[in-house]
Protein backbone atom coordinates (compact mmCIF):
# COMPACT_ATOMS: atom_id res chain seq x y z
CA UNK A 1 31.01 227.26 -27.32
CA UNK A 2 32.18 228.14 -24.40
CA UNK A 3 33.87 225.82 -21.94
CA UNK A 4 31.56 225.85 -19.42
CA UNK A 5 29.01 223.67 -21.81
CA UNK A 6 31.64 221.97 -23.77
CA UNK A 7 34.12 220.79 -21.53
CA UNK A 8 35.43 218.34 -23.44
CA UNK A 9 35.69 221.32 -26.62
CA UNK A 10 34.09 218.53 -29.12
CA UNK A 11 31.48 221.18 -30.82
CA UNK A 12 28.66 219.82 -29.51
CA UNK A 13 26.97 219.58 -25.76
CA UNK A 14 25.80 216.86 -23.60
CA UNK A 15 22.20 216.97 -22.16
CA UNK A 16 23.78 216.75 -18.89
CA UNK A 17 26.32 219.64 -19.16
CA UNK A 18 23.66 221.73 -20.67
CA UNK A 19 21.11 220.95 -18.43
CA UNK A 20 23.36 222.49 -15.70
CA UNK A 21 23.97 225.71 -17.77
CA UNK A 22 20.43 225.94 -18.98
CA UNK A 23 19.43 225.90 -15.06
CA UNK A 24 21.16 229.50 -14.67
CA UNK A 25 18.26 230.43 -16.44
CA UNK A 26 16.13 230.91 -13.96
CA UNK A 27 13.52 228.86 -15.80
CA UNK A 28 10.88 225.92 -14.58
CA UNK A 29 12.14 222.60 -15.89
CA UNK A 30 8.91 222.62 -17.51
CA UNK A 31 9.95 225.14 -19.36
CA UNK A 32 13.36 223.81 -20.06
CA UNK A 33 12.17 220.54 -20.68
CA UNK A 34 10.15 221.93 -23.64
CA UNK A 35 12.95 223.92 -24.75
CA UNK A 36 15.63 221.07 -24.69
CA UNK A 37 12.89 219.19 -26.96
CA UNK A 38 12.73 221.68 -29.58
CA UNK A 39 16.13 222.63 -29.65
CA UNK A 40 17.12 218.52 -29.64
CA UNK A 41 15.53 217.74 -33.57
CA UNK A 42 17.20 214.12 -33.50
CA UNK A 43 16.07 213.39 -30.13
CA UNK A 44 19.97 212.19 -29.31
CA UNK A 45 20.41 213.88 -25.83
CA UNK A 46 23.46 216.04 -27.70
CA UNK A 47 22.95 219.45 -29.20
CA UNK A 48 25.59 220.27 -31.56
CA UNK A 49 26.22 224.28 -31.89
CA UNK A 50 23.73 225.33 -34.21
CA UNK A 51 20.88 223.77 -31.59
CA UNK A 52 22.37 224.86 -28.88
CA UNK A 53 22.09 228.48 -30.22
CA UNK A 54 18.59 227.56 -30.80
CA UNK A 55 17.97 226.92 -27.06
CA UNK A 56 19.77 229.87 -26.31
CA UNK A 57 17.89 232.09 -28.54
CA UNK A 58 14.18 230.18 -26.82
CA UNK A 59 15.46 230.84 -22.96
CA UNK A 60 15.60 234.29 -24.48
CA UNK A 61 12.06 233.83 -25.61
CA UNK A 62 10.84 232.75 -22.50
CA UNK A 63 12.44 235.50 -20.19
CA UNK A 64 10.68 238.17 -21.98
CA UNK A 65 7.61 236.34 -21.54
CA UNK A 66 7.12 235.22 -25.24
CA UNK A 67 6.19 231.72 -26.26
CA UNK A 68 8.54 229.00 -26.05
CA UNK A 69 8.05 227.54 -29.62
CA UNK A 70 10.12 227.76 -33.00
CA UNK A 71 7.51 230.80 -34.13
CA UNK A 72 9.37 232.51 -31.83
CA UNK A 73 12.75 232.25 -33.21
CA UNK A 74 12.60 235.17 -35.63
CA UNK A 75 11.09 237.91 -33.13
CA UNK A 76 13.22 240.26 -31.44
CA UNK A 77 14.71 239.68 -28.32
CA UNK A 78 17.43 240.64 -25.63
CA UNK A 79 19.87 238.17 -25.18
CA UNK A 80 19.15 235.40 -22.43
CA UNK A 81 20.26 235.81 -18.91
CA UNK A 82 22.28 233.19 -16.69
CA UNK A 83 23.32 233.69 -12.98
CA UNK A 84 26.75 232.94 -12.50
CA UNK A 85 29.50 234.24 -9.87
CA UNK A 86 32.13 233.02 -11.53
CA UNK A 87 32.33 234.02 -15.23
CA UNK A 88 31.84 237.85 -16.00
CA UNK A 89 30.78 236.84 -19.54
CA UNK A 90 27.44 235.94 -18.24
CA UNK A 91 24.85 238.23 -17.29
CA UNK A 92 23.47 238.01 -14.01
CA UNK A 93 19.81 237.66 -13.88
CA UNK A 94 19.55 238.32 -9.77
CA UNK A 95 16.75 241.02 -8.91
CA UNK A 96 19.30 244.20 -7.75
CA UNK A 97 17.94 245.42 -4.61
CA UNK A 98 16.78 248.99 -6.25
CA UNK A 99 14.47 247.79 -8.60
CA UNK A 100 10.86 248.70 -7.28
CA UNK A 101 8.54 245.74 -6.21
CA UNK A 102 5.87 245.51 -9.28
CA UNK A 103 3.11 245.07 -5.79
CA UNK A 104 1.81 248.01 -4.93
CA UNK A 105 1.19 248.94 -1.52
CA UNK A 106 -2.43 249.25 -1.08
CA UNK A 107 -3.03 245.83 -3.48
CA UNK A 108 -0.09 244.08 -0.80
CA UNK A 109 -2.76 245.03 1.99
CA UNK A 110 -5.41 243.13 -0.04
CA UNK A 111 -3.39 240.44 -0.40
CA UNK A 112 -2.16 239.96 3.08
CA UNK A 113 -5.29 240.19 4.22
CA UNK A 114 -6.63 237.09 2.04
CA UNK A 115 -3.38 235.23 3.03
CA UNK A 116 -4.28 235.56 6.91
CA UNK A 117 -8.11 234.21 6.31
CA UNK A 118 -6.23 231.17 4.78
CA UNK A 119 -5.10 230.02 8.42
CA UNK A 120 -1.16 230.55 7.93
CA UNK A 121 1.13 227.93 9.86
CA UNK A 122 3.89 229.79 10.80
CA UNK A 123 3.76 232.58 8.45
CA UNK A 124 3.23 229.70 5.67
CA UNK A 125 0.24 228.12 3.70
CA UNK A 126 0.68 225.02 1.83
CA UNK A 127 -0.21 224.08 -1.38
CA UNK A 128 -3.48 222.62 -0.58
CA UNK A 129 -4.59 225.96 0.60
CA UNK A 130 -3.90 227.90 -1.88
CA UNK A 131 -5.07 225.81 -4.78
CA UNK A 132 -8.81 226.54 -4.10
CA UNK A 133 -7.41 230.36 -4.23
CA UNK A 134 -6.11 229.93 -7.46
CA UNK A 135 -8.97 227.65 -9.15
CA UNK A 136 -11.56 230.13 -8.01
CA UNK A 137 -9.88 232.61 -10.81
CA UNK A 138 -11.31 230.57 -13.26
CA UNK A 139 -8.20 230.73 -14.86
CA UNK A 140 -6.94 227.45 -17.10
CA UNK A 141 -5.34 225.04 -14.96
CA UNK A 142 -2.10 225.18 -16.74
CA UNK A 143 -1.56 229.41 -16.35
CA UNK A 144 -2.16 228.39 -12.58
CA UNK A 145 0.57 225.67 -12.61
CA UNK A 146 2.52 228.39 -13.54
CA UNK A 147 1.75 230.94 -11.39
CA UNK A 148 2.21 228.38 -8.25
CA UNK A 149 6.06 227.48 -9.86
CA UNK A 150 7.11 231.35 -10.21
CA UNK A 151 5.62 232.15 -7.13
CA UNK A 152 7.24 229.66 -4.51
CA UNK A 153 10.03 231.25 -5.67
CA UNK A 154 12.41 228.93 -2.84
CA UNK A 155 10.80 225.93 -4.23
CA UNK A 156 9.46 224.55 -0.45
CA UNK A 157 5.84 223.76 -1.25
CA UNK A 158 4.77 226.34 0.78
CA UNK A 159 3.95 230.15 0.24
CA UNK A 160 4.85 232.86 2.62
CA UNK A 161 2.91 236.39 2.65
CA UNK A 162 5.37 238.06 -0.06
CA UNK A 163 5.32 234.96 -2.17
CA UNK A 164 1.83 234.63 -1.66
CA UNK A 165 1.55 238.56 -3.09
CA UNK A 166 3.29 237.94 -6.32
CA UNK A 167 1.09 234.42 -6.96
CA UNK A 168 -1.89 237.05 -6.62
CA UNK A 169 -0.66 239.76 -8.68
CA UNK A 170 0.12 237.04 -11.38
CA UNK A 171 -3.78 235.87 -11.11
CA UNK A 172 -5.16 239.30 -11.45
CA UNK A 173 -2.61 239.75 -14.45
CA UNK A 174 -4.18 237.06 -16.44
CA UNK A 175 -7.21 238.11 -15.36
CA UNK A 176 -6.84 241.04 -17.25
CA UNK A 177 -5.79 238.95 -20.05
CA UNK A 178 -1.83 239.89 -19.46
CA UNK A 179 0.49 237.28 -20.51
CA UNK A 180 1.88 235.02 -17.11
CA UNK A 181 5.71 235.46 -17.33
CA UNK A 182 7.75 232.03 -18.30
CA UNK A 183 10.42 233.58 -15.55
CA UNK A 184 9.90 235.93 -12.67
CA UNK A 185 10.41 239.60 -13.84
CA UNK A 186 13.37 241.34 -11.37
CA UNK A 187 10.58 243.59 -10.59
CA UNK A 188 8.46 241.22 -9.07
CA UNK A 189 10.96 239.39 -7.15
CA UNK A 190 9.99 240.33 -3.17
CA UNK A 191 12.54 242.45 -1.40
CA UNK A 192 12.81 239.78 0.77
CA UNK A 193 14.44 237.24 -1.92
CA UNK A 194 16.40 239.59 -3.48
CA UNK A 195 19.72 237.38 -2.83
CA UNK A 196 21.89 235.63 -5.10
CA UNK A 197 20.24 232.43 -6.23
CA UNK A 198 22.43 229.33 -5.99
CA UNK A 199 21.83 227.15 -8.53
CA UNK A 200 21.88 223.14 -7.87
CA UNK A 201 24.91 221.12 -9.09
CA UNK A 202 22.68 218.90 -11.59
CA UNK A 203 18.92 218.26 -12.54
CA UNK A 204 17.07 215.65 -13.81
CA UNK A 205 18.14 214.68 -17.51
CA UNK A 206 15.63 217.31 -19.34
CA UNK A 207 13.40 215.69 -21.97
CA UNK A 208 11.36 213.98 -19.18
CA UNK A 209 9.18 217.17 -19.07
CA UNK A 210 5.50 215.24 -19.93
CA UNK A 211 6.36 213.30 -16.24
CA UNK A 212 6.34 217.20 -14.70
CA UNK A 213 3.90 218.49 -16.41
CA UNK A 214 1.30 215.92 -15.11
CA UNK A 215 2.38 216.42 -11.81
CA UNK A 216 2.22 220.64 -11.94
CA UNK A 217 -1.63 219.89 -12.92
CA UNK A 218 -2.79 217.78 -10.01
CA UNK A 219 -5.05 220.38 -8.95
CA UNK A 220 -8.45 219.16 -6.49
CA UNK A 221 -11.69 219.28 -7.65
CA UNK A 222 -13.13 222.59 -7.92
CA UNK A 223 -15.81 221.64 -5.62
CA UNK A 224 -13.05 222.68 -2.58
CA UNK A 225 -13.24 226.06 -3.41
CA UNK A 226 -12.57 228.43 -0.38
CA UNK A 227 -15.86 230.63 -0.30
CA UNK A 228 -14.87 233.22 1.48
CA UNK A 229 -11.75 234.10 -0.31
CA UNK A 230 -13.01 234.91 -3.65
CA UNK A 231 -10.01 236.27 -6.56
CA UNK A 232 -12.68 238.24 -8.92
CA UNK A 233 -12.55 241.85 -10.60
């Protein structure tokens, strides 16, 4: 261990202490909720050093887009990123600012131009209206949950007309039956957040992920669907 998850150097980790580390991911709490219950087998809120390799070795999973589930454990993967100033042992998982935006220019036009028949506010559209965007995919509710998390990627509720870009591109992924990242790719990471992310101080104790995941799937009815703004092939 090192002593930035065992800072009292007892061999094992606190859910608290590793719920700070396991932030640096980059991943949803969803997603780190469901990995702190896997990787927790007696449910004690304490991972000694085998499980916490275990949760290591699933935030690896999930980065590379694979499923976050014990299947996984055996398949091959690069080691997991954390973003981190202060420790050059850990690999910083910030977008560097050469790396190519995955949205093409001609598909940003499309986009842009669907994001100003939604009525911006100030460059902005809430959730509300781009929900009936989303649902209109067809797509199951919980790949849009997803979608919506990577793509307000400064966590306001709101999405502006890069963000907005990379929740489309995800939709027409799946719609080609491509698998929706757990994390957002460096690639697709707008130019315009390519900064260093600072991570919060603390989060939520994680195993309360079923409270989350109901509230990520509060969708409205279909029946609001925006007409005129229609995500299809």
């Amino acid at each position: 261990f090192s002593p930035q998850v065992d800072s009292a150097n007892a061999g094992r980790v606190l859910a608290s202490d590793a719920a700070v580390f396991l932030k640096k991911s980059g991943l949803t709490d969803l997603v780190l909720g469901k990995i702190w219950d896997l990787a927790d087998t007696d449910g004690k809120g304490i991972l000694n050093k085998q499980e916490f390799f275990v949760a290591l070795r699933l935030v690896a999973c999930a980065q590379n887009g694979l499923d976050v589930s014990l299947s996984s454990l055996n398949l091959p993967v690069p080691p997991p990123r954390f973003t981190d100033t202060s420790s050059p042992l850990l690999l910083s998982g910030t977008a560097s600012s050469d790396v190519p935006w995955a949205v093409k220019l001609e598909d940003k036009a499309k986009y842009d131009a669907i994001f100003d028949s939604l009525n911006p506010v100030n460059g902005l559209l809430s959730g509300d209206k781009v929900k009936p965007v989303l649902l209109n995919s067809k797509l199951p509710v919980d790949i849009l949950g997803r979608v919506w998390e990577l793509s307000d990627i400064d966590r306001d509720g709101m999405l502006d007309r890069d963000e907005f870009a990379v929740a489309m591109f995800l939709v027409y992924c799946a719609l080609e039956k491509e698998p929706v990242p757990m994390s957002l790719p460096a690639a697709l990471v707008p130019p315009s957040k390519r900064k260093p992310i600072s991570v919060p101080g603390a989060m939520p104790l994680i195993p309360s992920s079923t409270s989350t995941k109901e509230s990520h799937q509060s969708l409205p009815p279909v029946g609001a669907l925006a007409a005129k703004t229609p995500v299809t092939q």
